[in-house]
Protein backbone atom coordinates (compact mmCIF):
# COMPACT_ATOMS: atom_id res chain seq x y z
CA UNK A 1 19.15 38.15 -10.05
CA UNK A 2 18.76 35.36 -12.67
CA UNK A 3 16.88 32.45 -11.35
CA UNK A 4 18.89 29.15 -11.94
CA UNK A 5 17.83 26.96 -14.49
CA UNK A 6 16.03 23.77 -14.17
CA UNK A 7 12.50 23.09 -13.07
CA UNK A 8 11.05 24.57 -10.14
CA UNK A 9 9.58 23.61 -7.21
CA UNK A 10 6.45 25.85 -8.32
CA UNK A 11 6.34 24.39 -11.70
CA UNK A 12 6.31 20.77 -10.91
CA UNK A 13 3.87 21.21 -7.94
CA UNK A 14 1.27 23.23 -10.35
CA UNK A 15 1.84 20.13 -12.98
CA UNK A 16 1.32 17.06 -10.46
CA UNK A 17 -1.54 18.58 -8.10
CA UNK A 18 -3.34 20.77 -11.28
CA UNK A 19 -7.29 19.25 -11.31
CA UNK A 20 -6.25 17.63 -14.46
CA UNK A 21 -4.04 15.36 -12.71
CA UNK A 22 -5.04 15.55 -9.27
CA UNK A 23 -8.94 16.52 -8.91
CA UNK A 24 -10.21 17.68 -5.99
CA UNK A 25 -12.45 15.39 -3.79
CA UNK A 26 -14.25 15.92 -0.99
CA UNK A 27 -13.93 14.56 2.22
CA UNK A 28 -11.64 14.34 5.25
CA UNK A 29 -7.97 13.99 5.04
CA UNK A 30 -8.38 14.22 0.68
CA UNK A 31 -7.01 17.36 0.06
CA UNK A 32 -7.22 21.07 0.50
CA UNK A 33 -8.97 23.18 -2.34
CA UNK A 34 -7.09 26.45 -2.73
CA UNK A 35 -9.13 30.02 -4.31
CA UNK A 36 -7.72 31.52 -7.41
CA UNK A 37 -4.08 32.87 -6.67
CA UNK A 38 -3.49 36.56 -7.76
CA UNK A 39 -4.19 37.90 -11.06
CA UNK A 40 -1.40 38.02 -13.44
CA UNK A 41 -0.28 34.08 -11.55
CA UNK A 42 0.68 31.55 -14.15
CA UNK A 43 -1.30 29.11 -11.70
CA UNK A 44 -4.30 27.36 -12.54
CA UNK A 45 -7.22 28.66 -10.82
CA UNK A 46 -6.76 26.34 -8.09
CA UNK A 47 -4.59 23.32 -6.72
CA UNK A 48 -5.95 20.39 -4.64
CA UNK A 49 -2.85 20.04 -2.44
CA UNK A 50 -2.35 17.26 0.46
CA UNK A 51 -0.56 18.14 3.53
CA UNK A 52 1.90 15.29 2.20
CA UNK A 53 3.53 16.53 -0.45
CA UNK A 54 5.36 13.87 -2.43
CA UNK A 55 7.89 15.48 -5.21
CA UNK A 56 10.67 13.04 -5.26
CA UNK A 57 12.75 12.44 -8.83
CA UNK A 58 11.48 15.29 -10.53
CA UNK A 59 14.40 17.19 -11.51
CA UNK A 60 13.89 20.12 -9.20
CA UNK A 61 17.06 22.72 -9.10
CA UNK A 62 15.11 25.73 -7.74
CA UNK A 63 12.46 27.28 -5.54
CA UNK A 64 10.17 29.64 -7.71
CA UNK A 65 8.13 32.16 -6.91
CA UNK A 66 8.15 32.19 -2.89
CA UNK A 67 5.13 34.02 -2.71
CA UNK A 68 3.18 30.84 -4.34
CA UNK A 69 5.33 28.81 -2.61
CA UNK A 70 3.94 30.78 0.84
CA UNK A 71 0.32 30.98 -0.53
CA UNK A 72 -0.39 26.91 -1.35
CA UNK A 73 2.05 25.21 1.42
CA UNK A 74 0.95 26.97 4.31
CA UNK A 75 -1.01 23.70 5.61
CA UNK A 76 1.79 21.48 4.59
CA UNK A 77 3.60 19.07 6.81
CA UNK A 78 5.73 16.86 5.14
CA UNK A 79 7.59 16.91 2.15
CA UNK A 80 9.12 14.86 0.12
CA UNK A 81 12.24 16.08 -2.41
CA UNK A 82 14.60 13.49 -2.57
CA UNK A 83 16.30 12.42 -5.55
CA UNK A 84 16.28 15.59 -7.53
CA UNK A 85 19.03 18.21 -8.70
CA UNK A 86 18.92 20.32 -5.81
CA UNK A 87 22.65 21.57 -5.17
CA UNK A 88 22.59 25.25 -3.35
CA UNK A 89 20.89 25.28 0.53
CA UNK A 90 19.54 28.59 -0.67
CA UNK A 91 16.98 27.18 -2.97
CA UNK A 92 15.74 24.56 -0.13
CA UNK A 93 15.96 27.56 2.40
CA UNK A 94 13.39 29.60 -0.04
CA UNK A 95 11.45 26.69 -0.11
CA UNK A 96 11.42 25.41 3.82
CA UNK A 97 10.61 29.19 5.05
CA UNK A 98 7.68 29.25 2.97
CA UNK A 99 6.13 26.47 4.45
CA UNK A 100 5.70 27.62 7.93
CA UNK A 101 4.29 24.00 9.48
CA UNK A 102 6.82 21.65 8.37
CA UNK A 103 7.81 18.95 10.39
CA UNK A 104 9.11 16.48 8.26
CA UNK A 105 11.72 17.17 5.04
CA UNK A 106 13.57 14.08 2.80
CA UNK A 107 16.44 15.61 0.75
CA UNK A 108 17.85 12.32 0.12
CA UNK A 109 19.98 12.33 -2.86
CA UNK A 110 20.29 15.89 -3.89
CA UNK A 111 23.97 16.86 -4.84
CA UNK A 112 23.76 19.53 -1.85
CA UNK A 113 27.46 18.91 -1.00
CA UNK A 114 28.41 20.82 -3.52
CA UNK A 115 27.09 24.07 -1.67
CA UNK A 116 28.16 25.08 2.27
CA UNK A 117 25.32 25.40 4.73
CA UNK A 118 25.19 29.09 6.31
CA UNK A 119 23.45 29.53 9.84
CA UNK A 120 21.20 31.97 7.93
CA UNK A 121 19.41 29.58 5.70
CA UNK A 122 19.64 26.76 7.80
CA UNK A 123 17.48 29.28 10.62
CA UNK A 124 14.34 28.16 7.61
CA UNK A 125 14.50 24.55 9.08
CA UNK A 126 14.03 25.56 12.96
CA UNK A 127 10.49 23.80 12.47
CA UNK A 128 11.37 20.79 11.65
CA UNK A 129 11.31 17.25 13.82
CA UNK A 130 12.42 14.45 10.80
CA UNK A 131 14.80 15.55 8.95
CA UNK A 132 16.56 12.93 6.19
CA UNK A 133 19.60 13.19 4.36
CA UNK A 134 21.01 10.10 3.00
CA UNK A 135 23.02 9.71 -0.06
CA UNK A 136 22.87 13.75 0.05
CA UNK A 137 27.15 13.15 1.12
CA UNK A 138 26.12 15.97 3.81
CA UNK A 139 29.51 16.94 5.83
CA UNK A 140 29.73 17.15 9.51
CA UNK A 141 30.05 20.81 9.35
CA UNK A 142 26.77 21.18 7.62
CA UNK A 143 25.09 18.78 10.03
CA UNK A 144 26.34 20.98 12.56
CA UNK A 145 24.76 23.63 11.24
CA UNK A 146 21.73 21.87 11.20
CA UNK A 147 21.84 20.70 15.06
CA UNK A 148 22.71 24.42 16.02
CA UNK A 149 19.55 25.78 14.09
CA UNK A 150 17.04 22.90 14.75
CA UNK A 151 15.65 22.65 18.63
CA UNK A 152 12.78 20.42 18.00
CA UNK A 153 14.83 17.87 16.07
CA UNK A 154 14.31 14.39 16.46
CA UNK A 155 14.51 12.29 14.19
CA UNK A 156 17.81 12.68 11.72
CA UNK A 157 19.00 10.20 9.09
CA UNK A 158 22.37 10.13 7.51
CA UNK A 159 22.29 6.88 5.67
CA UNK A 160 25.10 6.55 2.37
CA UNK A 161 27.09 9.32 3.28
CA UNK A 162 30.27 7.81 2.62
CA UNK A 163 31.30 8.57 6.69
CA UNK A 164 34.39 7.07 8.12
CA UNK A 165 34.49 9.19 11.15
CA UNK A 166 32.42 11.50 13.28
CA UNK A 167 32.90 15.07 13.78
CA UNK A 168 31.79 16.36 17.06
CA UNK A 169 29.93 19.10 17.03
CA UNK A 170 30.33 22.18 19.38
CA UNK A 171 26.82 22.26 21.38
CA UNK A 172 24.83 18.97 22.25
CA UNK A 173 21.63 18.33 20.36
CA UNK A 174 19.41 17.23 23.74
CA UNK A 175 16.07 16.92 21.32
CA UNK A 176 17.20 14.14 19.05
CA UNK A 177 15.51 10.58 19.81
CA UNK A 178 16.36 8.76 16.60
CA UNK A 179 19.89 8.51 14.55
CA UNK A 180 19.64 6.51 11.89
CA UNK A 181 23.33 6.35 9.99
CA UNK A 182 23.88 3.20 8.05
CA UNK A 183 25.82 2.18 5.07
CA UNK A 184 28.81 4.17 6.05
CA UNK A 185 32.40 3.08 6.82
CA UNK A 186 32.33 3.95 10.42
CA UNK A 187 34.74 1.15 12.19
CA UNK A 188 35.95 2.10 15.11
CA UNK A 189 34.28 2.34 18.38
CA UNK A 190 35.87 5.72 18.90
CA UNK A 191 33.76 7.22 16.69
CA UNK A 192 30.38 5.81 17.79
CA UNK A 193 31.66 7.27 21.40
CA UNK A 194 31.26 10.55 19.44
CA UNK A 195 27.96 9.94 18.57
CA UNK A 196 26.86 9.41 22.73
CA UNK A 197 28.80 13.02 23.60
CA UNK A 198 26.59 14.86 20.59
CA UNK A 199 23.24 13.07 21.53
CA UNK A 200 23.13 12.62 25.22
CA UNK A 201 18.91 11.69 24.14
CA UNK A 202 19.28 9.01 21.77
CA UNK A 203 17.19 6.58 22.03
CA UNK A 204 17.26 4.53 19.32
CA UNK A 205 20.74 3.99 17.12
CA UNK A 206 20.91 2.46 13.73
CA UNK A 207 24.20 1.60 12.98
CA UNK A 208 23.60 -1.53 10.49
CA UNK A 209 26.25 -2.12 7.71
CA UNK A 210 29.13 -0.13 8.85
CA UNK A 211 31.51 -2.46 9.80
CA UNK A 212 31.63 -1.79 13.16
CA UNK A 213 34.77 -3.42 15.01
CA UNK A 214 35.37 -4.48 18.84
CA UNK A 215 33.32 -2.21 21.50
CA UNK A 216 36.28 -0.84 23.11
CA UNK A 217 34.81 1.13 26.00
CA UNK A 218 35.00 0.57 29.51
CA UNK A 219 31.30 -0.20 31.31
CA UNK A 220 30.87 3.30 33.43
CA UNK A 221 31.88 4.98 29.98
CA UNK A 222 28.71 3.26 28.09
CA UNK A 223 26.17 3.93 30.39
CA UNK A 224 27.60 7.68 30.47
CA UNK A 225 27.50 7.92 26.65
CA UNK A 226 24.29 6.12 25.82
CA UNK A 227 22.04 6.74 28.91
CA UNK A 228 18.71 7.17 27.48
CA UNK A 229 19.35 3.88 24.71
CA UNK A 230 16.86 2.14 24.54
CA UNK A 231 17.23 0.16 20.64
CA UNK A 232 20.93 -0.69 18.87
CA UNK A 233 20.66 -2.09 15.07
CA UNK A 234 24.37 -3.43 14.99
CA UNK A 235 23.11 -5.74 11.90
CA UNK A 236 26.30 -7.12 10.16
CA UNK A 237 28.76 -5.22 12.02
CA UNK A 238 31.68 -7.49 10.81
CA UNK A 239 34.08 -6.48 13.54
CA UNK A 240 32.29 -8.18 16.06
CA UNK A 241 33.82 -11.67 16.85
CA UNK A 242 33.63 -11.80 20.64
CA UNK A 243 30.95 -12.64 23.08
CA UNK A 244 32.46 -9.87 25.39
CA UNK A 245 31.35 -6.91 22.77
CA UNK A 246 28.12 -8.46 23.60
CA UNK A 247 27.91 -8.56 27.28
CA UNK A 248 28.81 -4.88 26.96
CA UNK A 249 25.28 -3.97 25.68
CA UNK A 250 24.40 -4.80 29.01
CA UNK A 251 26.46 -1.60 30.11
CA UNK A 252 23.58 0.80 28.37
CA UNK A 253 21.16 1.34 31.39
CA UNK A 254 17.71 1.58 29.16
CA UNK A 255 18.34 -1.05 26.57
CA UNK A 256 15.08 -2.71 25.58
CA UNK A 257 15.70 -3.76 22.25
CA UNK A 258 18.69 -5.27 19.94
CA UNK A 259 19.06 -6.54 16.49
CA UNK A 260 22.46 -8.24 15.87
CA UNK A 261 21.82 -9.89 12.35
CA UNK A 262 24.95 -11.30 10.07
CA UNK A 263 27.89 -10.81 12.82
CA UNK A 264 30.76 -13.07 12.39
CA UNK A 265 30.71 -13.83 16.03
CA UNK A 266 27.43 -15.87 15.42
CA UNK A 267 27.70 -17.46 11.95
CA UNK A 268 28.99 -21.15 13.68
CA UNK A 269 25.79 -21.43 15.90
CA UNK A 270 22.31 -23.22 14.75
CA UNK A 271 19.46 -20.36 14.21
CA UNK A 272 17.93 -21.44 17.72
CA UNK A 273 21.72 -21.28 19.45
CA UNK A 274 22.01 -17.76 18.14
CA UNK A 275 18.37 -16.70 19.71
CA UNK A 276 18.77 -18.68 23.01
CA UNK A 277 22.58 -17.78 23.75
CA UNK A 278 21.63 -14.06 22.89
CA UNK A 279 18.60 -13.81 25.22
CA UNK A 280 20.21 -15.74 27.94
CA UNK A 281 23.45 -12.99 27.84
CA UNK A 282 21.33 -9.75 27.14
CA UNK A 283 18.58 -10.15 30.58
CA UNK A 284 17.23 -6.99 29.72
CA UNK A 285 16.30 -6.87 26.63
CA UNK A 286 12.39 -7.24 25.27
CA UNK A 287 13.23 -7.90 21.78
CA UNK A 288 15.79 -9.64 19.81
CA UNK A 289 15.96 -9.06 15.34
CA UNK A 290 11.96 -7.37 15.40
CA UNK A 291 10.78 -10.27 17.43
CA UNK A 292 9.48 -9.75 21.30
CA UNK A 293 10.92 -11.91 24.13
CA UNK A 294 8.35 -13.91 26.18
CA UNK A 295 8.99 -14.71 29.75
CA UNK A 296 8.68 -18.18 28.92
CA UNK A 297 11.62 -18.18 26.10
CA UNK A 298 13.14 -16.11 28.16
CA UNK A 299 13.56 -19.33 31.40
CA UNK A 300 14.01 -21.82 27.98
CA UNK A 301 17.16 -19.78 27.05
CA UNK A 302 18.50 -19.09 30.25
CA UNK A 303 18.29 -22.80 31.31
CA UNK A 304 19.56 -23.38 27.56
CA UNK A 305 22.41 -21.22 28.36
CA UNK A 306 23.52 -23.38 31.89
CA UNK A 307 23.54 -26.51 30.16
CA UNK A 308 25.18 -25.51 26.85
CA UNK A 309 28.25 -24.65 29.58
CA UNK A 310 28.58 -26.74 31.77
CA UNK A 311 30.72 -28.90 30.24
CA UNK A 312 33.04 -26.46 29.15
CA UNK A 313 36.98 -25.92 31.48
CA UNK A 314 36.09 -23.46 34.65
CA UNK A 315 38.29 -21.02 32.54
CA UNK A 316 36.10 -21.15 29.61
CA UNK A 317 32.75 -20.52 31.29
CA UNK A 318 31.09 -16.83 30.92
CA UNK A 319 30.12 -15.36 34.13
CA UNK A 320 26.48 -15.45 33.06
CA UNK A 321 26.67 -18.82 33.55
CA UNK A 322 27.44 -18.51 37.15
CA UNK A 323 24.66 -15.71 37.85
CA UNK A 324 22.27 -18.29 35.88
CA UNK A 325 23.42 -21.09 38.14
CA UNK A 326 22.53 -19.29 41.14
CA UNK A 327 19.40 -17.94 39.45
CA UNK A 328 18.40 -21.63 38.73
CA UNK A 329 20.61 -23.90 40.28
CA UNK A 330 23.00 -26.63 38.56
CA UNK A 331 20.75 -28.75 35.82
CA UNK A 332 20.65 -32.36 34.75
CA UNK A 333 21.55 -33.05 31.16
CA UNK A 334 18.87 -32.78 29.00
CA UNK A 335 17.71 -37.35 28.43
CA UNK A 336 18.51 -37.66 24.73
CA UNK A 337 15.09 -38.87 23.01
CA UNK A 338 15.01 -41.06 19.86
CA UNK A 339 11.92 -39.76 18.22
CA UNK A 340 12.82 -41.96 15.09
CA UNK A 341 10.39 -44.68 13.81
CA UNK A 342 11.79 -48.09 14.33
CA UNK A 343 12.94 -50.02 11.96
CA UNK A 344 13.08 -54.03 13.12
CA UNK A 345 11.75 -55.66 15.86
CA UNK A 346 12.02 -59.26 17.43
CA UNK A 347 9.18 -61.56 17.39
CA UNK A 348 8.26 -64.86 17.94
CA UNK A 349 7.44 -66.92 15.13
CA UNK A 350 5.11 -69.90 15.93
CA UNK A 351 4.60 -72.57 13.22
CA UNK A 352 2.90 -75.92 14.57
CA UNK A 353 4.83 -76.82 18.01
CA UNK A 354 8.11 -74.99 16.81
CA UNK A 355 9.05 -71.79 18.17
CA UNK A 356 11.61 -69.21 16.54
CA UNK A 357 12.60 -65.66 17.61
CA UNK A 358 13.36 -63.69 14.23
CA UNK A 359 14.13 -60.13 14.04
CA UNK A 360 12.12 -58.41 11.20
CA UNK A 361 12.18 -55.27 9.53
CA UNK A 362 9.02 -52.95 9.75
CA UNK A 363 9.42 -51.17 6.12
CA UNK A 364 9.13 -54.42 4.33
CA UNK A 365 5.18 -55.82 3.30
CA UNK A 366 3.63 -59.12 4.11
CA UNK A 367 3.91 -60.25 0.96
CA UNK A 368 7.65 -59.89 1.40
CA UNK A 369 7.53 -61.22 5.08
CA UNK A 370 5.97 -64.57 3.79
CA UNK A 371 9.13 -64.59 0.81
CA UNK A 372 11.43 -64.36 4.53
CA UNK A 373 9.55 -67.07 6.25
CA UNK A 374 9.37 -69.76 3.48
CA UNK A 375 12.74 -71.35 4.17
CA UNK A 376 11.92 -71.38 8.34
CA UNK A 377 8.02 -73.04 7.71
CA UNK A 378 9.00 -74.93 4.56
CA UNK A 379 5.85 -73.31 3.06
CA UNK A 380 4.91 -71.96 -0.16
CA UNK A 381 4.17 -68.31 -0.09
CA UNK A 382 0.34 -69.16 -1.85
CA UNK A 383 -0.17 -71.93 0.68
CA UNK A 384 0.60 -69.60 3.78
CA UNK A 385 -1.57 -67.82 6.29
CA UNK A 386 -0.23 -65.26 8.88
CA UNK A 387 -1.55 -63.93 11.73
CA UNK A 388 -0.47 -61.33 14.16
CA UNK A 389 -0.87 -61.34 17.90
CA UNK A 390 -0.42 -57.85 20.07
CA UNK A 391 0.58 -59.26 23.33
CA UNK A 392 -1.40 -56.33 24.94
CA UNK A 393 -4.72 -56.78 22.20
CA UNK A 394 -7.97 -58.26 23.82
CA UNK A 395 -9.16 -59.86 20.75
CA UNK A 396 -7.10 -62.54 19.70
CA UNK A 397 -4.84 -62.90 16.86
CA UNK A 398 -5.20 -60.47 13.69
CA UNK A 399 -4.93 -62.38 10.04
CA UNK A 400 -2.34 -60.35 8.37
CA UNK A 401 -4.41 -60.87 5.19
CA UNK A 402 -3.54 -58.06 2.58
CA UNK A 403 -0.11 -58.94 0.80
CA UNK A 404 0.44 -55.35 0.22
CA UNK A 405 0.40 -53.81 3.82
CA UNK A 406 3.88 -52.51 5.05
CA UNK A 407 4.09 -54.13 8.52
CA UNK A 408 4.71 -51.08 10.55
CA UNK A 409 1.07 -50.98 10.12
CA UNK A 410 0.25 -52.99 12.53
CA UNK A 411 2.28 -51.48 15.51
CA UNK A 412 4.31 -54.78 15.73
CA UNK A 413 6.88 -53.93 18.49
CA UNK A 414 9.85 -56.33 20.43
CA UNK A 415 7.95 -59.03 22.12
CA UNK A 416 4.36 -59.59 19.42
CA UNK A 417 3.99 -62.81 18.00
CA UNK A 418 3.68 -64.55 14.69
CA UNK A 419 1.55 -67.07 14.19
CA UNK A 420 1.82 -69.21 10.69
CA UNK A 421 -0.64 -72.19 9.58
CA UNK A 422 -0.70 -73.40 6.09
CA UNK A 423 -4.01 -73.05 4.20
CA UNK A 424 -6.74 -75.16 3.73
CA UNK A 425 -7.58 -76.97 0.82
């Protein structure tokens, strides 16, 4: 049987890990030196191979010799072939069964829809615990394949596969923790349902950038299909506009952790509204978008959360609010706080036995002050001295003697004094 063309998985592993490119170096965790393969081998009289093998983009369409495939892989672990020209599951079957501890394969982006999955090769994989295949536009049927053939798996990633629904498969894969399937087109909630009957499990599901519309599923149902849960990714799921699709998270029994980036629902609150109105509705969860919930932020949102509604109708209020309200009683508005500098204050201004009150602003200088006061003191700006008198200072009045000084700098506040007394000749 003619071997198809293309490059190998033999040839480009001999070229990347030959000594030339790739010397062997002692040491733990560097490499494995491998004797002299059989005489009459094309090989090079030995390979320095890692247990990571890394052979992404490198135009592979075939296996190779399986017997040097068998001989240098047996101590590899994880391998890397996405992105080449791989098309037929019988040339990654040759491959996978030669490399006996395999636990971890990417086949991202090889045109493997183009061939159908039998049980028989995909028996090669049984090993294997991460198994990715994004942009490889894998159909159900051959991930069912997969699930029927894998035990151990755990980890499976179906990322770019152009899905717009979910095709249940005929047995339950209990061993899979981790389903990561974004940048598809799946919408409806229906098919997510799908997702809980396959993989009973799951603990953590990755559904960012699919579009995902209204969680129509009744509380009991959630907690049936999603028991184990414990981290969503619903990251710009644009269907969700309601806080109700939100309080249904609550519904997943184990839920620790939720990321709910670019959702319409949230695009009209501040950055610190989002955070606190999230936390205060999900009491469960541990962390929110990658960042962990302390208790204390946790009290700050929840208290957040009572006052942000309780001036909204009776038929308007969530009933978190009431659960909060008996958590924490009803609170007292928050005292609005003018943390802004002032700008004026009144003073007196004395000037011989006259008196005046005069409001004056604080950004202006004392040169400009004395411009302000000419027309009260009928005093030439060169022939006037100031001086300025804290009503709480100890040591007298202060000569306000540098024309350039902006007069906030003196802490002037409602009540100081002004003293002016022309200068002496």
């Amino acid at each position: 049987m003619d071997q198809p063309s293309g490059r190998s998985f033999m040839q480009v592993l001999c070229e990347k890990y030959s000594p030339e490119n790739f010397p062997y170096r002692r040491g733990p965790g560097m490499g494995v030196h491998v004797p002299a393969t059989p005489q009459g081998s094309p090989m090079k009289d030995r390979l320095n191979l890692p247990s990571v093998l890394v052979l992404n983009s490198c135009g592979i369409t075939c296996a190779g010799d399986e017997n040097e495939i068998a001989a240098f892989c047996a101590h590899v672990f994880e391998l890397d072939l996405s992105d080449n020209k791989l098309e037929d599951w019988h040339e990654v079957s040759k491959i996978v069964s030669n490399v006996p501890h395999l636990e971890f394969l990417n086949l991202s982006s090889n045109p493997l829809s183009l061939s159908v999955l039998e049980r028989s090769c995909a028996g090669s994989f049984a090993g294997v615990r991460k198994l990715v295949l994004n942009n490889s536009k894998a159909s159900w049927e051959t991930v069912h394949t997969i699930l029927q053939e894998l035990p151990d798996l755990e980890e499976l990633f179906l990322c770019l596969n152009d899905y717009e629904t979910v095709s249940c498969s005929p047995v339950c894969c209990q061993s899979l923790k981790l389903l990561h399937i974004t940048d598809n087109n799946l919408q409806d909630w229906t098919e997510i349902r799908k997702l809980g009957i396959m993989f009973p499990s799951l603990d953590t599901l990755i559904l960012a950038n699919n579009n995902l519309t209204t969680i129509e599923e009744s509380e009991d149902s959630l907690a049936r299909l999603f028991p184990n849960l414990r981290s969503i990714n619903l990251h710009k799921s644009a269907g969700l506009h309601c806080w109700e699709d939100i309080d249904k998270l609550n519904s997943f029994p184990k839920l620790e952790e939720v990321k709910l980036l670019g959702i319409p629902l949230l695009q009209s609150y501040t950055t610190e509204e989002r955070r606190k109105l999230l936390i205060a509705r999900l009491p469960s969860i541990t962390k929110l978008n990658g960042s962990i919930v302390a208790d204390g932020e946790r009290e700050d949102s929840e208290r957040f959360f009572i006052r942000y509604y309780m001036e909204y109708p009776e038929e308007e209020v969530p009933f978190r609010y009431h659960e909060l309200v008996t958590k924490y009683g009803k609170l007292e508005p928050l005292a609005v706080v003018d943390l802004r500098p002032q700008s004026s204050v009144k003073v007196e201004v004395h000037f011989q036995d006259k008196v005046e009150e005069m409001s004056i602003r604080l950004d202006q200088t004392v040169a400009e002050l004395k411009k302000h006061l000419k027309t009260v003191v009928q005093l030439s700006t060169s022939n006037m001295l100031l001086f300025y008198l804290d009503q709480e200072a100890p040591f007298g009045p202060e000569e306000m003697k540098y024309s350039s000084r902006a007069l906030h700098s003196y802490g002037i506040r409602d009540g100081d004094k002004i003293y002016v007394e022309p200068r002496m000749k």
